[in-house]
N, C-alpha and C. Protein backbone atom coordinates (compact mmCIF):
# COMPACT_ATOMS: atom_id res chain seq x y z
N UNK A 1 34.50 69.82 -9.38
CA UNK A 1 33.70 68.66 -9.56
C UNK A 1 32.72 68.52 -8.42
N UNK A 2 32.30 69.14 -8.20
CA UNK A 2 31.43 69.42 -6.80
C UNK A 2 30.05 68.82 -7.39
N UNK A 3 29.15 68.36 -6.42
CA UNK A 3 28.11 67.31 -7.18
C UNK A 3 28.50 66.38 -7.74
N UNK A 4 29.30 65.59 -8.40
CA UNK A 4 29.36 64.54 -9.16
C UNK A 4 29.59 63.03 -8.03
N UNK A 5 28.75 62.42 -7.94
CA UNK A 5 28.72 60.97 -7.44
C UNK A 5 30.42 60.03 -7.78
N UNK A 6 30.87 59.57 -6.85
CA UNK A 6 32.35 59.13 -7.31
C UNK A 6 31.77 57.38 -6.85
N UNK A 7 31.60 56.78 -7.96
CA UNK A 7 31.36 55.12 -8.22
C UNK A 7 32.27 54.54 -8.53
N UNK A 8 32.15 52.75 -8.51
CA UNK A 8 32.59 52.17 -9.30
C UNK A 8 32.22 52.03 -10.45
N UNK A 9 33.09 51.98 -11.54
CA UNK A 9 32.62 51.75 -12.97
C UNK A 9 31.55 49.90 -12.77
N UNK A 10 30.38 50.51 -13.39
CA UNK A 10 29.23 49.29 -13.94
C UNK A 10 28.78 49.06 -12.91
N UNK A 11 28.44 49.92 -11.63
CA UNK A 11 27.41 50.03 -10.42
C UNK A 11 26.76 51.33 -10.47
N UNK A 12 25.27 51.26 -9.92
CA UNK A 12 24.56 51.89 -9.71
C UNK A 12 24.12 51.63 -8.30
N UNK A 13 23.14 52.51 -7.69
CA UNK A 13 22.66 52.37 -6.77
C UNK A 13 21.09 52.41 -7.16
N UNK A 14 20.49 51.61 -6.49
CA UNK A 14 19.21 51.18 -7.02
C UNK A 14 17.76 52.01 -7.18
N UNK A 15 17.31 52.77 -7.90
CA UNK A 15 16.50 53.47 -7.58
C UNK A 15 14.83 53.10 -7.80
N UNK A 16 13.85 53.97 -7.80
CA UNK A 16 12.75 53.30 -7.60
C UNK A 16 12.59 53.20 -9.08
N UNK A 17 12.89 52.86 -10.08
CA UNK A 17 12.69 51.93 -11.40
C UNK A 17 12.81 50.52 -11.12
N UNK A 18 13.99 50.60 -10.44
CA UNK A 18 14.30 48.95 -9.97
C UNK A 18 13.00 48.55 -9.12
N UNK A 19 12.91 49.35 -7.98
CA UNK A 19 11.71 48.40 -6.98
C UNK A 19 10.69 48.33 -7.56
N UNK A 20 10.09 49.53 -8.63
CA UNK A 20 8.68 48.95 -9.56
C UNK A 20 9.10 47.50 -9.84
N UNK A 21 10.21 47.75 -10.78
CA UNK A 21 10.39 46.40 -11.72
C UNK A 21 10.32 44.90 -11.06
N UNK A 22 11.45 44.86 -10.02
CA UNK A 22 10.98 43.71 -9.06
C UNK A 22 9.78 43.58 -8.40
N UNK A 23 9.17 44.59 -7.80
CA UNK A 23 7.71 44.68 -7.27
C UNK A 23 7.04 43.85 -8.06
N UNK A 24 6.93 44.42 -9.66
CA UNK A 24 5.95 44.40 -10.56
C UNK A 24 5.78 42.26 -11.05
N UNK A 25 7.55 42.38 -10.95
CA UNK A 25 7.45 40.76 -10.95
C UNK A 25 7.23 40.07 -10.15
N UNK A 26 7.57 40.49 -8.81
CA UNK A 26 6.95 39.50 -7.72
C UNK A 26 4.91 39.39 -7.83
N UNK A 27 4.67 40.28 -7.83
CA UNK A 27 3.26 40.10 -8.12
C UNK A 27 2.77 39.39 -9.14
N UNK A 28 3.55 39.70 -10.57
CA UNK A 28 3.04 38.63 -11.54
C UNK A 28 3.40 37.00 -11.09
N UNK A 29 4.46 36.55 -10.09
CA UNK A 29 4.71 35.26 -9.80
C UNK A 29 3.72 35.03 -9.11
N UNK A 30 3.05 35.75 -8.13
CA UNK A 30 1.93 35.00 -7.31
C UNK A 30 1.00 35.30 -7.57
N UNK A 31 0.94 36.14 -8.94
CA UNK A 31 -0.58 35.95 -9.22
C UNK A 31 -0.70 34.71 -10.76
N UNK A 32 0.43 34.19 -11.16
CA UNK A 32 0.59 32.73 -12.21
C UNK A 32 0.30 31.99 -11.71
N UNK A 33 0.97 31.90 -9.85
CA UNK A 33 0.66 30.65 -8.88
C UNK A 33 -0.61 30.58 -8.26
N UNK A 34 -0.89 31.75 -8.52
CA UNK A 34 -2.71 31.39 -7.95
C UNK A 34 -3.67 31.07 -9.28
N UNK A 35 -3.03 31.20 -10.12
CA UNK A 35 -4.00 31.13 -11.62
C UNK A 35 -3.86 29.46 -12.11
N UNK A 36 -2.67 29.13 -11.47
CA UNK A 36 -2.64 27.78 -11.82
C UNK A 36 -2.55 26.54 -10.92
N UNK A 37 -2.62 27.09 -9.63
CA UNK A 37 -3.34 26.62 -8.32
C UNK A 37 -4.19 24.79 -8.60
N UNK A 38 -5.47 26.17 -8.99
CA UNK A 38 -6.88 25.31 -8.93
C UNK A 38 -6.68 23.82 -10.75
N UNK A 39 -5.41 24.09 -10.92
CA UNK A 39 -4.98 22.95 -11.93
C UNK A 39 -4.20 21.86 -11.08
N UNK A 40 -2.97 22.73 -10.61
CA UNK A 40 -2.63 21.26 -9.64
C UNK A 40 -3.36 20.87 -8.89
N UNK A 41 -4.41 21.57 -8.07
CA UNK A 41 -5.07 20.99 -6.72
C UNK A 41 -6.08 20.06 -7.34
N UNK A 42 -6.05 19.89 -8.76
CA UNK A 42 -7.66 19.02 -9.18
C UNK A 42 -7.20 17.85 -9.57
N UNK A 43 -5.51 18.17 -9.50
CA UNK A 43 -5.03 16.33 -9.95
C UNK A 43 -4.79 15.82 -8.42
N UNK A 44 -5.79 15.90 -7.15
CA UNK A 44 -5.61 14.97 -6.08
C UNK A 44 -6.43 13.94 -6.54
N UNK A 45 -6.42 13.25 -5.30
CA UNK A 45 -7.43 12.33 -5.45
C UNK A 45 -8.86 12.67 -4.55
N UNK A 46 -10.30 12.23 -4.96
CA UNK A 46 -10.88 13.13 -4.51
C UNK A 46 -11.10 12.05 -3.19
N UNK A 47 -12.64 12.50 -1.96
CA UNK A 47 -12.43 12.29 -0.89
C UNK A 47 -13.18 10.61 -0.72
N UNK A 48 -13.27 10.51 -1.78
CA UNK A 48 -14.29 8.79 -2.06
C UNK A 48 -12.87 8.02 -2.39
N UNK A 49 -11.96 8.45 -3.22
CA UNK A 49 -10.98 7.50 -3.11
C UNK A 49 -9.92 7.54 -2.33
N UNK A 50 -9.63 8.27 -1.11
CA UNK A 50 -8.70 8.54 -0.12
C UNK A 50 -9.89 7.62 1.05
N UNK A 51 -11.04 7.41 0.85
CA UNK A 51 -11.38 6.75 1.91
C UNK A 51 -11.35 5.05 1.47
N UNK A 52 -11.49 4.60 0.06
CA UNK A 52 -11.04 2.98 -0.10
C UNK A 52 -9.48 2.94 0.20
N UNK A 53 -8.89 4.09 0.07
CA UNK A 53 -7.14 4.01 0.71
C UNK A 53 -6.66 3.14 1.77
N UNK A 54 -7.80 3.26 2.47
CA UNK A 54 -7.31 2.45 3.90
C UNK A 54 -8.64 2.07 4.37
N UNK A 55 -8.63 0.47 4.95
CA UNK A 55 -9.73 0.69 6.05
C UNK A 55 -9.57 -0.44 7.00
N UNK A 56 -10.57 -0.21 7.89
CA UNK A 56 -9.74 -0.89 9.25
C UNK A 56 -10.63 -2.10 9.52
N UNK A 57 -10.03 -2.88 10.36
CA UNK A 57 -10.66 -4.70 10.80
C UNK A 57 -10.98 -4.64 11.88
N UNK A 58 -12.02 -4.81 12.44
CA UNK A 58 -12.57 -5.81 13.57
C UNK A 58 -11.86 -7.14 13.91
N UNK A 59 -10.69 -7.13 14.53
CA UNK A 59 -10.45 -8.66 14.68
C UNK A 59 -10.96 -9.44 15.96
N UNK A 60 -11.68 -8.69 16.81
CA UNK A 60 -12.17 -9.32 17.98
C UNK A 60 -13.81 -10.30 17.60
N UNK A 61 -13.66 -9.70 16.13
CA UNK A 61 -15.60 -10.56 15.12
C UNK A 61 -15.17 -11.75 14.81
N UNK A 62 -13.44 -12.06 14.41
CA UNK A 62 -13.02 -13.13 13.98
C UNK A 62 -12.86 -14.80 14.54
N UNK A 63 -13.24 -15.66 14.65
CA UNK A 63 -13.33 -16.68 15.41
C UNK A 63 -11.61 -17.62 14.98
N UNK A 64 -11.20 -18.19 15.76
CA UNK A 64 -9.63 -19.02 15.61
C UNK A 64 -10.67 -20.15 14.25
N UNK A 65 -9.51 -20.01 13.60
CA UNK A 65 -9.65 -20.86 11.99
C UNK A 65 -10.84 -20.32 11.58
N UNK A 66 -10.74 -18.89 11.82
CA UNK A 66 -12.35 -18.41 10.50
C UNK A 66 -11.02 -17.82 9.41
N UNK A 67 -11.78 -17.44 8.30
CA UNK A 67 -11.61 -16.63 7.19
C UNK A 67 -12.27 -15.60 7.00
N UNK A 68 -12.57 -13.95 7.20
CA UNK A 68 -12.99 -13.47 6.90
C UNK A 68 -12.66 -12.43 5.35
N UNK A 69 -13.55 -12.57 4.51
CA UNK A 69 -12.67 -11.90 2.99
C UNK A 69 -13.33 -10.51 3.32
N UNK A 70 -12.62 -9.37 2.92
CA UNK A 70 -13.03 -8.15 3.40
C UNK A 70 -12.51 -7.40 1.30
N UNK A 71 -13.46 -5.97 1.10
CA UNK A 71 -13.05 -5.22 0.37
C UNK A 71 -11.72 -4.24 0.28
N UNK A 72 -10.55 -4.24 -0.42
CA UNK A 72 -9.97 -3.29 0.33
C UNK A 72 -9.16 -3.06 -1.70
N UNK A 73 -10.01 -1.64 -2.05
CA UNK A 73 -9.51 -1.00 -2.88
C UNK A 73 -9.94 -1.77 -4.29
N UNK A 74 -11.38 -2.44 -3.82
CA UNK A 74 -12.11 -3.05 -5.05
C UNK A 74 -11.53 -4.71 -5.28
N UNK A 75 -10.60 -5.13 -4.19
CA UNK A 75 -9.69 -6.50 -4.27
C UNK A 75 -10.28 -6.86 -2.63
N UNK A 76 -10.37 -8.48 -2.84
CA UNK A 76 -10.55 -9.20 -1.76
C UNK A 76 -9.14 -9.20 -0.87
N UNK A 77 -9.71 -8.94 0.50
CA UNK A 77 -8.59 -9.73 1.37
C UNK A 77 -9.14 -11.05 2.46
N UNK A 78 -7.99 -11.37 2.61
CA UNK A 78 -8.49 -12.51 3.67
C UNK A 78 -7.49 -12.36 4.70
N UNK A 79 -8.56 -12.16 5.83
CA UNK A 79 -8.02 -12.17 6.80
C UNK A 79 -8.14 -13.21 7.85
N UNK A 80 -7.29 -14.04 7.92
CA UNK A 80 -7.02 -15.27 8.47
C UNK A 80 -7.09 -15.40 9.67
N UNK A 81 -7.66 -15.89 10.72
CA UNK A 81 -6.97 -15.94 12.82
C UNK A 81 -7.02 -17.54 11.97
N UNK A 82 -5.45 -17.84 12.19
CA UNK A 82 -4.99 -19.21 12.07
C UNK A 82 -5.37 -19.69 13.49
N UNK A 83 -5.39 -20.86 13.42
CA UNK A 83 -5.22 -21.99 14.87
C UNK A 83 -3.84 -22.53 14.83
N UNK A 84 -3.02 -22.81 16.15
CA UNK A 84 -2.01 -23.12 16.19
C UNK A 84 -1.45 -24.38 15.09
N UNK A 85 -2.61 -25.30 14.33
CA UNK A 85 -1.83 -26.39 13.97
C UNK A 85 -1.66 -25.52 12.63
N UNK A 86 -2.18 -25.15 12.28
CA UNK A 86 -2.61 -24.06 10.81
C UNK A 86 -0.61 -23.39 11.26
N UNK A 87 -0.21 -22.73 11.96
CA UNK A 87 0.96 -22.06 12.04
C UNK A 87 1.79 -23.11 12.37
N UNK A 88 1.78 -24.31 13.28
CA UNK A 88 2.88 -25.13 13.09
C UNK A 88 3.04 -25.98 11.91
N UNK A 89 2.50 -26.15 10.77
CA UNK A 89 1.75 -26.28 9.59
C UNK A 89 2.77 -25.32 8.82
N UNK A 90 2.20 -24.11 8.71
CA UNK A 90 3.40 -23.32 7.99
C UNK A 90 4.63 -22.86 8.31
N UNK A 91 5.00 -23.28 9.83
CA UNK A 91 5.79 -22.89 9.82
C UNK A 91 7.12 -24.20 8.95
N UNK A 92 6.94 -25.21 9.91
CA UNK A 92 7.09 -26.50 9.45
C UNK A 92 7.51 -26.79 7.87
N UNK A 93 6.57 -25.95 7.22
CA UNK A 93 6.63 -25.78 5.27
C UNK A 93 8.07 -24.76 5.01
N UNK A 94 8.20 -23.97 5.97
CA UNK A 94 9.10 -22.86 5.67
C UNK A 94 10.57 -23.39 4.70
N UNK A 95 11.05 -25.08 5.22
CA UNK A 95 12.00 -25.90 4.84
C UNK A 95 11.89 -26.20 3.13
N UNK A 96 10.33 -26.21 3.19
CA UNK A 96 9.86 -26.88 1.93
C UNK A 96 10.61 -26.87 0.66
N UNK A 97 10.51 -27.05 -0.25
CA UNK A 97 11.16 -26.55 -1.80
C UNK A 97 10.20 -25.62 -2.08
N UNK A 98 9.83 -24.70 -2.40
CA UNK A 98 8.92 -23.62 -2.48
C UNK A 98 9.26 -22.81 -4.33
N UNK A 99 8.21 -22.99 -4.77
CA UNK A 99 8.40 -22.13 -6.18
C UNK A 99 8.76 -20.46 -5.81
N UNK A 100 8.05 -20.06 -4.25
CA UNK A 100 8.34 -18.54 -4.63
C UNK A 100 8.98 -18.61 -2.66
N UNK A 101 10.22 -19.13 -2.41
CA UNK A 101 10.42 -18.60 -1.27
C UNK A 101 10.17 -17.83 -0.25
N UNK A 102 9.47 -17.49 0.95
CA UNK A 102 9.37 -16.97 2.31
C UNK A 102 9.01 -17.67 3.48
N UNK A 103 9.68 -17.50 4.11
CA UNK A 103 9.29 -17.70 5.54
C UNK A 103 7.79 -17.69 5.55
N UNK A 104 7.36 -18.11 6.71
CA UNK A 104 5.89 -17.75 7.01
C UNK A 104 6.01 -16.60 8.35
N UNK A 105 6.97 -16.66 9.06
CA UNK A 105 7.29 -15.63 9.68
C UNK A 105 7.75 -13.96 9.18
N UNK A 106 7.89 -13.36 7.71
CA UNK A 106 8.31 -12.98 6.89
C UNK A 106 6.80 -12.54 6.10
N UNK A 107 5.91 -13.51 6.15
CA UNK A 107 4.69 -13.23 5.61
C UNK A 107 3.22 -12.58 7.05
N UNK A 108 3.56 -12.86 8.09
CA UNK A 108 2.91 -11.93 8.95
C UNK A 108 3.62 -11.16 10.15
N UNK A 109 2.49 -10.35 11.03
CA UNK A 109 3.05 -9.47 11.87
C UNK A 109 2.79 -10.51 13.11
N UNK A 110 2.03 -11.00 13.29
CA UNK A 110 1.40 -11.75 14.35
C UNK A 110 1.15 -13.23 13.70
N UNK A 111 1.70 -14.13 14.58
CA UNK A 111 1.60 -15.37 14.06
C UNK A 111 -0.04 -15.72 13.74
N UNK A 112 -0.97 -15.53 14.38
CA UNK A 112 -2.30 -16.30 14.45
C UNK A 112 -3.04 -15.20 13.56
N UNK A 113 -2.23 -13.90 13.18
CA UNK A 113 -3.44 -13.69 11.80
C UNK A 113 -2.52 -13.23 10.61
N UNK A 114 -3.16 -13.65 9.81
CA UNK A 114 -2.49 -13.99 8.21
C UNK A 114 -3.05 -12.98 7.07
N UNK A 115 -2.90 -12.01 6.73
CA UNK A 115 -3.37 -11.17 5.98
C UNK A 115 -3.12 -10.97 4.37
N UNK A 116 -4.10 -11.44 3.50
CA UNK A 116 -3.61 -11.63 2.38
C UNK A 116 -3.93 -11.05 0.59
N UNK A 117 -3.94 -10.19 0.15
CA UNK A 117 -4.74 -10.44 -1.10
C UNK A 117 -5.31 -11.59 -1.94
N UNK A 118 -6.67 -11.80 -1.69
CA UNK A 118 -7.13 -12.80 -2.24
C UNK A 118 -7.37 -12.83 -3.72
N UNK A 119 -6.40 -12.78 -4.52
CA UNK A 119 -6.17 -13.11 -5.63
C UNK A 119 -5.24 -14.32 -6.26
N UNK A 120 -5.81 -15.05 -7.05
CA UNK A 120 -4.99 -16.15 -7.51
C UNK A 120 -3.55 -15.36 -8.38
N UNK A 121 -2.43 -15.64 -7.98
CA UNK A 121 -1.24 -14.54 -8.39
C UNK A 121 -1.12 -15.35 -10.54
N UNK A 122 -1.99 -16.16 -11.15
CA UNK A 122 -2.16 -16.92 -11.82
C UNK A 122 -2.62 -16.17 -13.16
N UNK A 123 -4.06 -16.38 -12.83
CA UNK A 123 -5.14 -15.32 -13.64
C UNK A 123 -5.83 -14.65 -12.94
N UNK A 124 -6.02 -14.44 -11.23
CA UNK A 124 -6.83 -13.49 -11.13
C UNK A 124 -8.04 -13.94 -10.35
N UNK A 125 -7.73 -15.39 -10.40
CA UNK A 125 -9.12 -15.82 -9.59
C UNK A 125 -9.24 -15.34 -8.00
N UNK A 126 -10.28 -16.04 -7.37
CA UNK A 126 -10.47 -15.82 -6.11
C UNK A 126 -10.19 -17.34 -5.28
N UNK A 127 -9.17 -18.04 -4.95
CA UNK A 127 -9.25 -18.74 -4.66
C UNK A 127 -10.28 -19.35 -3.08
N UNK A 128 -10.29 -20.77 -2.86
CA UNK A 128 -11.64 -20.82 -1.73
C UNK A 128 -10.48 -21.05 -0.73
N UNK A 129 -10.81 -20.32 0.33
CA UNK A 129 -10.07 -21.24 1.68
C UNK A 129 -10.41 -22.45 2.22
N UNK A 130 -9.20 -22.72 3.23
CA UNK A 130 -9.28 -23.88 4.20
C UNK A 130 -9.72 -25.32 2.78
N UNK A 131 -8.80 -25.04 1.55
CA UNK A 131 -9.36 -26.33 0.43
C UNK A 131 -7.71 -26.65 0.26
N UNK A 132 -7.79 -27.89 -0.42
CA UNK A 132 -6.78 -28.07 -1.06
C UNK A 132 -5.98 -28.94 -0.25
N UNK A 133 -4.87 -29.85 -0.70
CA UNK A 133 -3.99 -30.99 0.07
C UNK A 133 -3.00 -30.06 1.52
N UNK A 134 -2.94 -29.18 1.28
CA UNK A 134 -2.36 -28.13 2.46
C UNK A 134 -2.91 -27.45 3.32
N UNK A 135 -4.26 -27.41 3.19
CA UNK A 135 -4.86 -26.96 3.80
C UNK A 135 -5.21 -25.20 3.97
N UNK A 136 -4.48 -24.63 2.73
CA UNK A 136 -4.60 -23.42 2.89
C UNK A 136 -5.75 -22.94 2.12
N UNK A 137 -5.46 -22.39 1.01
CA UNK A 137 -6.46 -21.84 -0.33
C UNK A 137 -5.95 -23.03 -1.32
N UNK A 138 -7.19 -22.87 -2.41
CA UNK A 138 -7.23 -24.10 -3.34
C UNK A 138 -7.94 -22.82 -4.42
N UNK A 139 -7.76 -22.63 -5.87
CA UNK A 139 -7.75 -21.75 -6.87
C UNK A 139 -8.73 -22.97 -7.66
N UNK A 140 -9.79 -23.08 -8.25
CA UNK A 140 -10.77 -23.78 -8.96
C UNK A 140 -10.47 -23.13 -10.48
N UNK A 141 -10.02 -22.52 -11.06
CA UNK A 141 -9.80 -22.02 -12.22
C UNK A 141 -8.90 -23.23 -12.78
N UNK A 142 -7.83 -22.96 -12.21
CA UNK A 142 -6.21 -23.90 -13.21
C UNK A 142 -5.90 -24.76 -12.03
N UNK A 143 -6.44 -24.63 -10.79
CA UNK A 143 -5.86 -25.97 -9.74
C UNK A 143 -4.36 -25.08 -9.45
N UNK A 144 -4.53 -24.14 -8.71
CA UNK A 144 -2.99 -23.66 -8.11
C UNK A 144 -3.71 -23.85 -6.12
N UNK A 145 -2.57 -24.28 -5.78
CA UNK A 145 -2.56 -24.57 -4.03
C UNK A 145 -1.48 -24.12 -3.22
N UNK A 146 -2.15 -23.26 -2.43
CA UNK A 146 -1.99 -22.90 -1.41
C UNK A 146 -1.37 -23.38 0.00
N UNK A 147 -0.38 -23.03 0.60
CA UNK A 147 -0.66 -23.50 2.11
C UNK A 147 -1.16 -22.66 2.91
N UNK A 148 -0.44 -22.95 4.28
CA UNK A 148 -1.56 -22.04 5.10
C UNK A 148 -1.00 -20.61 5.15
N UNK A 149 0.55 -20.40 4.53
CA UNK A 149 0.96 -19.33 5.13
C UNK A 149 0.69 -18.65 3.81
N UNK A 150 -0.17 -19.02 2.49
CA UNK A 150 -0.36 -18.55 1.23
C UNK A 150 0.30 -18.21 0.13
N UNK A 151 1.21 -19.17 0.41
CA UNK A 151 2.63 -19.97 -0.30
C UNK A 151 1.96 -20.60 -1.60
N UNK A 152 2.60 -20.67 -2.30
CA UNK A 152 2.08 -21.45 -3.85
C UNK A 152 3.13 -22.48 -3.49
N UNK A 153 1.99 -23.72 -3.90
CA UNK A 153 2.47 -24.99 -3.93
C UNK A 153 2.52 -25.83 -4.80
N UNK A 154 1.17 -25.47 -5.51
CA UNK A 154 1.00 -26.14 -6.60
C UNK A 154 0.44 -25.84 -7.75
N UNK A 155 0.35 -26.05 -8.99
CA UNK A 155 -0.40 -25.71 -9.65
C UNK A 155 0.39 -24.73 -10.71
N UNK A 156 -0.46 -23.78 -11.78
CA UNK A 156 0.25 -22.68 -12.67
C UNK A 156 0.70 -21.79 -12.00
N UNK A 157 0.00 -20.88 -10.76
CA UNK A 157 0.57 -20.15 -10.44
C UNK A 157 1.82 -19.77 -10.00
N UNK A 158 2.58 -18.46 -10.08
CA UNK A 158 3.92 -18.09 -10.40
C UNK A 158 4.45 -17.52 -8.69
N UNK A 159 3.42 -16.70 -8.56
CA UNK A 159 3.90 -16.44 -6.82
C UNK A 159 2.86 -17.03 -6.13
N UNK A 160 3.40 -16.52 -4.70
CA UNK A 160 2.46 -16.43 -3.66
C UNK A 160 1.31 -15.53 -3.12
N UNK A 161 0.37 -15.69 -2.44
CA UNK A 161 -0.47 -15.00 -2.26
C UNK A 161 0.58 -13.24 -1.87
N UNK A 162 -0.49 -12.24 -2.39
CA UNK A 162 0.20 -11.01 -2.39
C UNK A 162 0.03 -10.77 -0.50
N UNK A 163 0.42 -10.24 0.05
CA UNK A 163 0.50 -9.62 1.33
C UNK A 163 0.30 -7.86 1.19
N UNK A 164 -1.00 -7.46 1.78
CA UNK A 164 -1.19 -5.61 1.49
C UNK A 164 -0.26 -5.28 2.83
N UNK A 165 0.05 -3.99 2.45
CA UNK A 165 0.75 -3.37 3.42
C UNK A 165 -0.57 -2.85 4.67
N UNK A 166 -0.18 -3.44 5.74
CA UNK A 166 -1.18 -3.32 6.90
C UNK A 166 -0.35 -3.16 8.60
N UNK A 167 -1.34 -2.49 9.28
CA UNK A 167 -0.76 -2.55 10.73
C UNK A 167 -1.81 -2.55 11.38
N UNK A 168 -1.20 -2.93 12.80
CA UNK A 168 -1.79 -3.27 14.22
C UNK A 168 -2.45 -1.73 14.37
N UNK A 169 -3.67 -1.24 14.71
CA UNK A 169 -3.84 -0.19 15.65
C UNK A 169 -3.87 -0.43 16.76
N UNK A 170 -4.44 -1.76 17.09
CA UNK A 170 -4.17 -2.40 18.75
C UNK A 170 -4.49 -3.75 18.93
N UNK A 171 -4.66 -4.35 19.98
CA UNK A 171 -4.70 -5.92 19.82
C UNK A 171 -5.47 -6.42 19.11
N UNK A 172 -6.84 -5.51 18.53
CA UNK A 172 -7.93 -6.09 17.97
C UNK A 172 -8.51 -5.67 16.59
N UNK A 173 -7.78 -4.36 16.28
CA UNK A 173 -7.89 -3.73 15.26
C UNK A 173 -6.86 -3.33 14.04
N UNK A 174 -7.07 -4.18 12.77
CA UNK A 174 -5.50 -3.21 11.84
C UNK A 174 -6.35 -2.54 11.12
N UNK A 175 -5.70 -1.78 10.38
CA UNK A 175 -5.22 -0.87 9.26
C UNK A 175 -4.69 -1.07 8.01
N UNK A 176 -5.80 -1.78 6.80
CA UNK A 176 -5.10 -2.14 5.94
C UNK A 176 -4.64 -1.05 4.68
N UNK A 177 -3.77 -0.27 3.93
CA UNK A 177 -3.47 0.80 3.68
C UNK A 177 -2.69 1.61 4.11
């Protein structure tokens, strides 16, 4: 029996049929993944809407008890520098009976600015600031009111003013997005 290979039964040792064959498939996998590439990469988002994604505030432009309403993603915000009576005001409300519960501490990062989606949470309106028996926002559509910390007080509306997800970049500048 001289020459004959002594195996286990149902093993081989791999010869170059096998490495074509795997070769041959590894190449067809990365050449499917490059063929279908330029399909996933076109469902991003392109570079006009990664820039309404986020954008940033000047808060050193803001004067104590201004309102400034800013664009952010085709929706108003308001960005509030309360004055101290404006925060002892909401904070004071925090006790209140409240249709949609929070703190006013709970609703910002920094007591003296108040950051908010200016949408009536109702139908949609734009409510006006610094109006209304509370002194916060006042909604002219259906009469929904505001306090200062943008609490629903009164009126149809169901919540409170929305809060965007935002941060500090430094004492004078956030990041809304």
């Amino acid at each position: 029996m001289a020459g004959t290979a002594t195996h286990k039964a149902g093993t081989a040792e791999p010869n170059r049929r096998d490495f074509i064959v795997i070769a041959a498939g590894a190449f067809g996998a990365v050449g499917a993944a490059a063929a279908v590439w330029p399909f996933i990469d076109q469902m991003n988002p392109s570079a006009d809407v990664l820039a309404l994604s986020s954008t940033e505030v000047d808060l050193s432009q803001i004067a104590e008890g201004q309102i400034v309403t800013i664009l952010w993603r085709g929706k108003p915000v308001f960005v509030d520098h309360r004055t101290a009576a404006e925060i002892a005001e909401a904070r004071k409300d925090d006790t209140a009976d409240l249709r949609d519960p929070q703190k006013d501490a709970d609703r910002v990062q920094k007591a003296e600015w108040l950051v908010t989606i200016g949408i009536c949470t109702h139908l949609g309106c734009v409510p006006l600031g610094h109006q209304g028996e509370y002194g916060g926002w006042f909604c002219p559509c259906h009469g929904s009111v505001y306090d200062t910390s943008g609490r629903i007080r009164k009126g149809p509306a169901p919540k409170n003013l929305e809060i965007p997800p935002y941060t500090f970049v430094n004492d004078t500048r956030i990041r809304i997005g």
